[in-house]
N, C-alpha and C. Protein backbone atom coordinates (compact mmCIF):
# COMPACT_ATOMS: atom_id res chain seq x y z
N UNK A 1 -43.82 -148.91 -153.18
CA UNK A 1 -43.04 -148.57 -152.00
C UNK A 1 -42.64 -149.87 -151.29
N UNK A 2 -41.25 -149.87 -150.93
CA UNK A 2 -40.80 -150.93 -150.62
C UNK A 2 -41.36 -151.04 -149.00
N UNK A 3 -41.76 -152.47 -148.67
CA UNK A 3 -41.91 -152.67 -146.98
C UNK A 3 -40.93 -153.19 -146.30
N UNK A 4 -41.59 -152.60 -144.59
CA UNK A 4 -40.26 -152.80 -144.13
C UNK A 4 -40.93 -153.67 -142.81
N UNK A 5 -40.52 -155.02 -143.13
CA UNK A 5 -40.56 -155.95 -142.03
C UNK A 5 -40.71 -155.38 -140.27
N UNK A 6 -41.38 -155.95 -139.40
CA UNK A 6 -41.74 -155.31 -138.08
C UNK A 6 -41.74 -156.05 -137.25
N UNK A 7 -40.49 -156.95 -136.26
CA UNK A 7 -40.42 -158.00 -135.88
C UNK A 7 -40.73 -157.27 -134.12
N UNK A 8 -40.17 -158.41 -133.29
CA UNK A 8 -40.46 -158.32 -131.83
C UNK A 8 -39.14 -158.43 -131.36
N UNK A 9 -39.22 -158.39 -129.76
CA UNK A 9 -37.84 -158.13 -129.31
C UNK A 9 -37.69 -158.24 -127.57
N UNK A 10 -37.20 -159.01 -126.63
CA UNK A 10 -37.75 -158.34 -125.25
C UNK A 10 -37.32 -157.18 -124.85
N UNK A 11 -37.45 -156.20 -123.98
CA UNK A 11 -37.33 -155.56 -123.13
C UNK A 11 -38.08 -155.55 -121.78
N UNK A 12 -37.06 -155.46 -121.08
CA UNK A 12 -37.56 -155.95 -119.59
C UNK A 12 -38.12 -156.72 -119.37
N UNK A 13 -37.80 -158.26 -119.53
CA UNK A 13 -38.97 -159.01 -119.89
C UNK A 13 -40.03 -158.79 -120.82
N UNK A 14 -40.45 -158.02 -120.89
CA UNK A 14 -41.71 -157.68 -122.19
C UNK A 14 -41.51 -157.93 -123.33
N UNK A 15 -42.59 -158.68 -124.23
CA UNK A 15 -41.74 -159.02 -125.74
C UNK A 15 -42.27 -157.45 -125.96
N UNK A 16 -41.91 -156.59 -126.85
CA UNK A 16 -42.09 -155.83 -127.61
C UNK A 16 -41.82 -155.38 -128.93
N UNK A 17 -42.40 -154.56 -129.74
CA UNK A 17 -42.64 -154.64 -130.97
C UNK A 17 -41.22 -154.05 -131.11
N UNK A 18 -40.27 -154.72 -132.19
CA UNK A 18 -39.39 -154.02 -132.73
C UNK A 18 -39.43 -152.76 -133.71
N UNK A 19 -39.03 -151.67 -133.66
CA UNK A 19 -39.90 -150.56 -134.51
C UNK A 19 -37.95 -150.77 -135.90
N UNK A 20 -38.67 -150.87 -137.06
CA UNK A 20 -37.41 -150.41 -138.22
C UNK A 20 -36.49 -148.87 -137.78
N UNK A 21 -35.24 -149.35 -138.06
CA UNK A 21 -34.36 -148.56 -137.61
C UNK A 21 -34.65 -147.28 -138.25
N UNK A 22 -35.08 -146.72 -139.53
CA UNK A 22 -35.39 -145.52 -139.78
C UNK A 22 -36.52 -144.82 -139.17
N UNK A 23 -37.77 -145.59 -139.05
CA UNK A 23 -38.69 -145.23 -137.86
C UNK A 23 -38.42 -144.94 -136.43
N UNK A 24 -37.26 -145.32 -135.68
CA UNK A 24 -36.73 -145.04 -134.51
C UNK A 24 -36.06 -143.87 -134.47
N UNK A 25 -35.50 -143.98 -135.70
CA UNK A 25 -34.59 -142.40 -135.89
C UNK A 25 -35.54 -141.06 -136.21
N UNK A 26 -36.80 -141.49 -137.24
CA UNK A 26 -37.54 -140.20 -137.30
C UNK A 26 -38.25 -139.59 -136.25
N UNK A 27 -38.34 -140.66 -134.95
CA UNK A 27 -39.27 -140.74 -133.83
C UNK A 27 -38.48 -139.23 -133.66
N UNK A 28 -37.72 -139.54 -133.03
CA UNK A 28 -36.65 -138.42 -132.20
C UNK A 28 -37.13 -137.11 -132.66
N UNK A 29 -37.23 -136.45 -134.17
CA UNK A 29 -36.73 -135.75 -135.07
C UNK A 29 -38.31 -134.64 -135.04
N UNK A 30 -38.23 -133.88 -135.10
CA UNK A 30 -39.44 -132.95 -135.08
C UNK A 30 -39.08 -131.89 -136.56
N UNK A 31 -40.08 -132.04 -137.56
CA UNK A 31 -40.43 -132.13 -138.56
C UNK A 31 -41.99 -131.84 -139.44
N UNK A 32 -41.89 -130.51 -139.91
CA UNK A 32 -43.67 -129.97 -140.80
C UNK A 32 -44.26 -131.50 -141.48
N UNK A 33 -45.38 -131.83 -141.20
CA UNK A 33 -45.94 -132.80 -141.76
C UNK A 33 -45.75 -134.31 -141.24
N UNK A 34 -44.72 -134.25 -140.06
CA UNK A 34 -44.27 -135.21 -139.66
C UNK A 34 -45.40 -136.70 -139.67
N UNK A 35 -46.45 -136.55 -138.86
CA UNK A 35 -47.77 -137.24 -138.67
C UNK A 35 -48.03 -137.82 -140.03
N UNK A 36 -48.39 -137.17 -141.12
CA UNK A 36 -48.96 -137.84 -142.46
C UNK A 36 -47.56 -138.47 -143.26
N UNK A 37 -46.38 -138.30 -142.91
CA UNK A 37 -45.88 -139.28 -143.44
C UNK A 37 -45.33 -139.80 -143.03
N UNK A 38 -45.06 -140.21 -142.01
CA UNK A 38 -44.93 -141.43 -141.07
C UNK A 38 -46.02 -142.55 -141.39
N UNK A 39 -47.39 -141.94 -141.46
CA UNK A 39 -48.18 -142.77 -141.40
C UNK A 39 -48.57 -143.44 -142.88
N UNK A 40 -48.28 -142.47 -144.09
CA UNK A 40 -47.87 -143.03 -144.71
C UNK A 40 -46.61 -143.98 -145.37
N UNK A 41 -45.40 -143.85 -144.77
CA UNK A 41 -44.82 -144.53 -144.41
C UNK A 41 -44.71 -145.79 -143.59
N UNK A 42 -45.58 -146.17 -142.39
CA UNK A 42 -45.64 -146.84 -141.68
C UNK A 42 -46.57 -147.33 -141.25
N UNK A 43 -47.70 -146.87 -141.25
CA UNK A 43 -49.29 -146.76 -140.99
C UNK A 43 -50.04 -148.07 -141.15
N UNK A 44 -49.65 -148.50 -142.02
CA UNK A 44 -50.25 -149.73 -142.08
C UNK A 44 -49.81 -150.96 -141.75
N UNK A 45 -48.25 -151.04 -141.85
CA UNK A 45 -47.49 -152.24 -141.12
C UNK A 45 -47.82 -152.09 -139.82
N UNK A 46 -47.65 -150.88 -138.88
CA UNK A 46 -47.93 -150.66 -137.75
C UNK A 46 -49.40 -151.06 -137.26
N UNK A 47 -50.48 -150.63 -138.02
CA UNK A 47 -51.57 -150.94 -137.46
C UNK A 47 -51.99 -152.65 -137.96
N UNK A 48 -51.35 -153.56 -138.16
CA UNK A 48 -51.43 -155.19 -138.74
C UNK A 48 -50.88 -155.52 -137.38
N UNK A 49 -49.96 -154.74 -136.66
CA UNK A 49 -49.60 -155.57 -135.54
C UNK A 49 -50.81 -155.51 -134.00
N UNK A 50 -51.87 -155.02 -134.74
CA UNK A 50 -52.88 -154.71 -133.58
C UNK A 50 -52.45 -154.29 -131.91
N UNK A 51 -52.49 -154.77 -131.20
CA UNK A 51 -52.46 -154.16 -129.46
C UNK A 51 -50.91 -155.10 -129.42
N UNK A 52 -50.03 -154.33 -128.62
CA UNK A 52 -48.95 -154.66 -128.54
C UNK A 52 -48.25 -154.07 -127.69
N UNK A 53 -47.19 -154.37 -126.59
CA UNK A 53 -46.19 -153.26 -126.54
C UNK A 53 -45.16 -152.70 -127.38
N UNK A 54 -44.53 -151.13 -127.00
CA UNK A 54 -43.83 -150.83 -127.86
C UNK A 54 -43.11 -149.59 -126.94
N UNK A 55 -41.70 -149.68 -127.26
CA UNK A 55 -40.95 -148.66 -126.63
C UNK A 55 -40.91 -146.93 -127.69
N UNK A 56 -41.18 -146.25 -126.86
CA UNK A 56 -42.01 -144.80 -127.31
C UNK A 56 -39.96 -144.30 -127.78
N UNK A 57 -40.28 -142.86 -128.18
CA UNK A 57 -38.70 -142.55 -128.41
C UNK A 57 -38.45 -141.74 -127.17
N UNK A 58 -39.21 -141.54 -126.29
CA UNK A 58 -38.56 -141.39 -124.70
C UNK A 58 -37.84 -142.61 -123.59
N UNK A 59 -38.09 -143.74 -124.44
CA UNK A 59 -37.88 -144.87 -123.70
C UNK A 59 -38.71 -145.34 -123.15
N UNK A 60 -39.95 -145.21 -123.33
CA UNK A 60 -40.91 -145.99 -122.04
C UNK A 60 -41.80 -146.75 -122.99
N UNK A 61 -41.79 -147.86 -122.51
CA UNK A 61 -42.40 -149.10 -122.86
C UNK A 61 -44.16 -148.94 -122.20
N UNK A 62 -45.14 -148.99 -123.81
CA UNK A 62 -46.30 -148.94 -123.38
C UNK A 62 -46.80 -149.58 -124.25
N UNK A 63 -48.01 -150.05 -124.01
CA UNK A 63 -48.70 -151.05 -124.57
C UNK A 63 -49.93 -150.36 -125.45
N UNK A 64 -49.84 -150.35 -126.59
CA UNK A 64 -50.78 -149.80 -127.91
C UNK A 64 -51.58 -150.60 -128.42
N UNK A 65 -52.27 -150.01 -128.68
CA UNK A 65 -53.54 -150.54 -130.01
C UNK A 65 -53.02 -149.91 -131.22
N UNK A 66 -52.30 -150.44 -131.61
CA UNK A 66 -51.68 -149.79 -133.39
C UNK A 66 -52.65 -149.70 -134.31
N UNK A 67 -54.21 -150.14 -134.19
CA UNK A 67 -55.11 -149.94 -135.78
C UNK A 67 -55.48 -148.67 -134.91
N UNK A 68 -55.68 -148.06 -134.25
CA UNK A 68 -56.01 -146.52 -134.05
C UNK A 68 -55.00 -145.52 -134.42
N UNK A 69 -54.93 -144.33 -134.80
CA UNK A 69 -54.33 -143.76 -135.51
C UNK A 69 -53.53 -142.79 -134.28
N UNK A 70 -54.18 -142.71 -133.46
CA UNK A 70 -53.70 -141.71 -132.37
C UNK A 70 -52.78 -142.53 -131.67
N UNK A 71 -52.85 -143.97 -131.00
CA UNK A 71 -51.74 -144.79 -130.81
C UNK A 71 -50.38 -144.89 -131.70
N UNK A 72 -50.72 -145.13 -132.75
CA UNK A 72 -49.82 -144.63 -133.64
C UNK A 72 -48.78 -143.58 -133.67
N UNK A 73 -49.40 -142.39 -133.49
CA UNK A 73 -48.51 -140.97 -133.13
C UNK A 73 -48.14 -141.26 -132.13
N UNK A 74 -48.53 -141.82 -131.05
CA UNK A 74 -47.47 -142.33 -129.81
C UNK A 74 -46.34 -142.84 -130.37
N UNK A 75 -46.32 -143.65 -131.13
CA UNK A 75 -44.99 -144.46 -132.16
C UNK A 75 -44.25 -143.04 -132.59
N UNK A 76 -44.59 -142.73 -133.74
CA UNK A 76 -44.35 -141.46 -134.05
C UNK A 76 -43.72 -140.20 -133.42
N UNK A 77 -43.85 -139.83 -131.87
CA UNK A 77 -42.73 -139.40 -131.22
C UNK A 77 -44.02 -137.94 -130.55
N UNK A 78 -45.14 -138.15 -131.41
CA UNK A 78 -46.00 -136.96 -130.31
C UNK A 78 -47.12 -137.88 -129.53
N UNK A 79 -47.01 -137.19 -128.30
CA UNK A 79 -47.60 -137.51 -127.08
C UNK A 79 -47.49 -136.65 -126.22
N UNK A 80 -48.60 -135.69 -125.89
CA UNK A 80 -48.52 -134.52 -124.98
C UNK A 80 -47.20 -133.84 -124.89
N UNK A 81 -46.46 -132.77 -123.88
CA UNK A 81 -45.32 -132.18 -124.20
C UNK A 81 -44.29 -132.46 -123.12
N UNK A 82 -43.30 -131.55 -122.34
CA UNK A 82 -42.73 -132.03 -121.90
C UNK A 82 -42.70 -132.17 -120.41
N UNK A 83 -43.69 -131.15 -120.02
CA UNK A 83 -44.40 -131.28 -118.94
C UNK A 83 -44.72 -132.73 -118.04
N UNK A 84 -45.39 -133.53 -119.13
CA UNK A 84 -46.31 -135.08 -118.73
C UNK A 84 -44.56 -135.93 -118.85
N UNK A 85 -43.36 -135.72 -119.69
CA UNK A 85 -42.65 -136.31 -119.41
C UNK A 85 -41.63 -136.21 -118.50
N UNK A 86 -41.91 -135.14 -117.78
CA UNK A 86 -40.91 -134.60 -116.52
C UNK A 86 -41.63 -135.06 -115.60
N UNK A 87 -42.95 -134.86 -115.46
CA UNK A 87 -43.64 -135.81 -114.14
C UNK A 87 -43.33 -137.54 -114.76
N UNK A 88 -43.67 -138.21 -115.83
CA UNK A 88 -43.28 -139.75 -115.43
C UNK A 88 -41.99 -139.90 -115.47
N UNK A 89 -40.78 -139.35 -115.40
CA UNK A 89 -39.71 -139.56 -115.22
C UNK A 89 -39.62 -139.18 -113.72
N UNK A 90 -40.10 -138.05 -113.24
CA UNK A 90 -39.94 -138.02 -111.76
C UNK A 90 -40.97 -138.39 -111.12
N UNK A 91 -42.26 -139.18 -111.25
CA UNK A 91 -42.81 -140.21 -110.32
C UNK A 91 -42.68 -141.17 -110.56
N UNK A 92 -42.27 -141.96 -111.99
CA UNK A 92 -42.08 -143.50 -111.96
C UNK A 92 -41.20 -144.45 -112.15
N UNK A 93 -41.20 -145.73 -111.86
CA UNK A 93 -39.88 -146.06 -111.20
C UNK A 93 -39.88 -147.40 -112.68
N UNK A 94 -39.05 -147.80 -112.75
CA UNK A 94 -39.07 -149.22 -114.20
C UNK A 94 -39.93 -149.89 -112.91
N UNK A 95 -41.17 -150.58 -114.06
CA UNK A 95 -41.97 -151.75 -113.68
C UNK A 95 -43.06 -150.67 -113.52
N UNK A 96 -43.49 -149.30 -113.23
CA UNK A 96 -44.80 -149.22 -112.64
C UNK A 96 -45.55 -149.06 -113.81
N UNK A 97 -47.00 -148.74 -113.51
CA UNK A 97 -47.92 -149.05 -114.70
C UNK A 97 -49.35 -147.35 -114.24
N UNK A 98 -48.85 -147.02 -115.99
CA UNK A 98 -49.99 -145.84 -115.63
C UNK A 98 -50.99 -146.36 -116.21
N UNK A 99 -52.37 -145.77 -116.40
CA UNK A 99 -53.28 -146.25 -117.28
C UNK A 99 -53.58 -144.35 -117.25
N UNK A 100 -53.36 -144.61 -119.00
CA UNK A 100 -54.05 -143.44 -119.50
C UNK A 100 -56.12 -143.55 -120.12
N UNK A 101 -56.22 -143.12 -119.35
CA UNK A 101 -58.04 -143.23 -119.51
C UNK A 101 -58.64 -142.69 -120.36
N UNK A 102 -57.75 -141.55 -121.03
CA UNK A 102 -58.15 -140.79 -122.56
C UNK A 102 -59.65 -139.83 -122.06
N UNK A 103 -59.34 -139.33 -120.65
CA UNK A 103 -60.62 -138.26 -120.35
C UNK A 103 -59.60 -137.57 -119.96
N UNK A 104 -59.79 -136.70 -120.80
CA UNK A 104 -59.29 -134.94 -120.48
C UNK A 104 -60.03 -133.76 -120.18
């Protein structure tokens, strides 16, 4: 399987991880099995770039640990539903900073 290079890039000031143009496009795309082949697809270039920022396919720039697998699916385009993205679009402004604490 051919690889696909994973460079950097700024946004907003922030360097962030450049994601390959077919990975940006599958982000969007909701799809059976989506998770296992992405990650086989991508899984491992992604997790070499260790903690990083990276712009999600909602647009919001967050900062990952790519060798965890669940950061990953953040890449990947699942992250809670649409609920959590109607509240950070209507409480936060470019520049603020959430911290997700991972206690639910």
């Amino acid at each position: 399987m051919a690889t696909v290079p994973i460079k950097s890039t700024a946004v907003n000031g922030t360097v962030c991880t450049m994601l390959p143009i077919a990975l940006a496009t599958l982000q969007r795309l909701e799809f059976p099995r989506k998770l296992g082949l992405m990650e086989m697809l991508y899984g491992r270039k992604l997790a070499a770039r260790g903690t990083t920022w990276i712009q999600t396919s909602r647009g919001i720039t967050w900062k990952l640990d790519l060798r965890d697998p669940c950061h990953r699916w953040i890449v990947y385009g699942y992250y809670e539903g649409p609920a959590i993205w109607r509240w950070l679009r209507g409480w936060l402004r470019d520049g603020d900073v959430v911290v997700d604490s991972g206690q639910t």
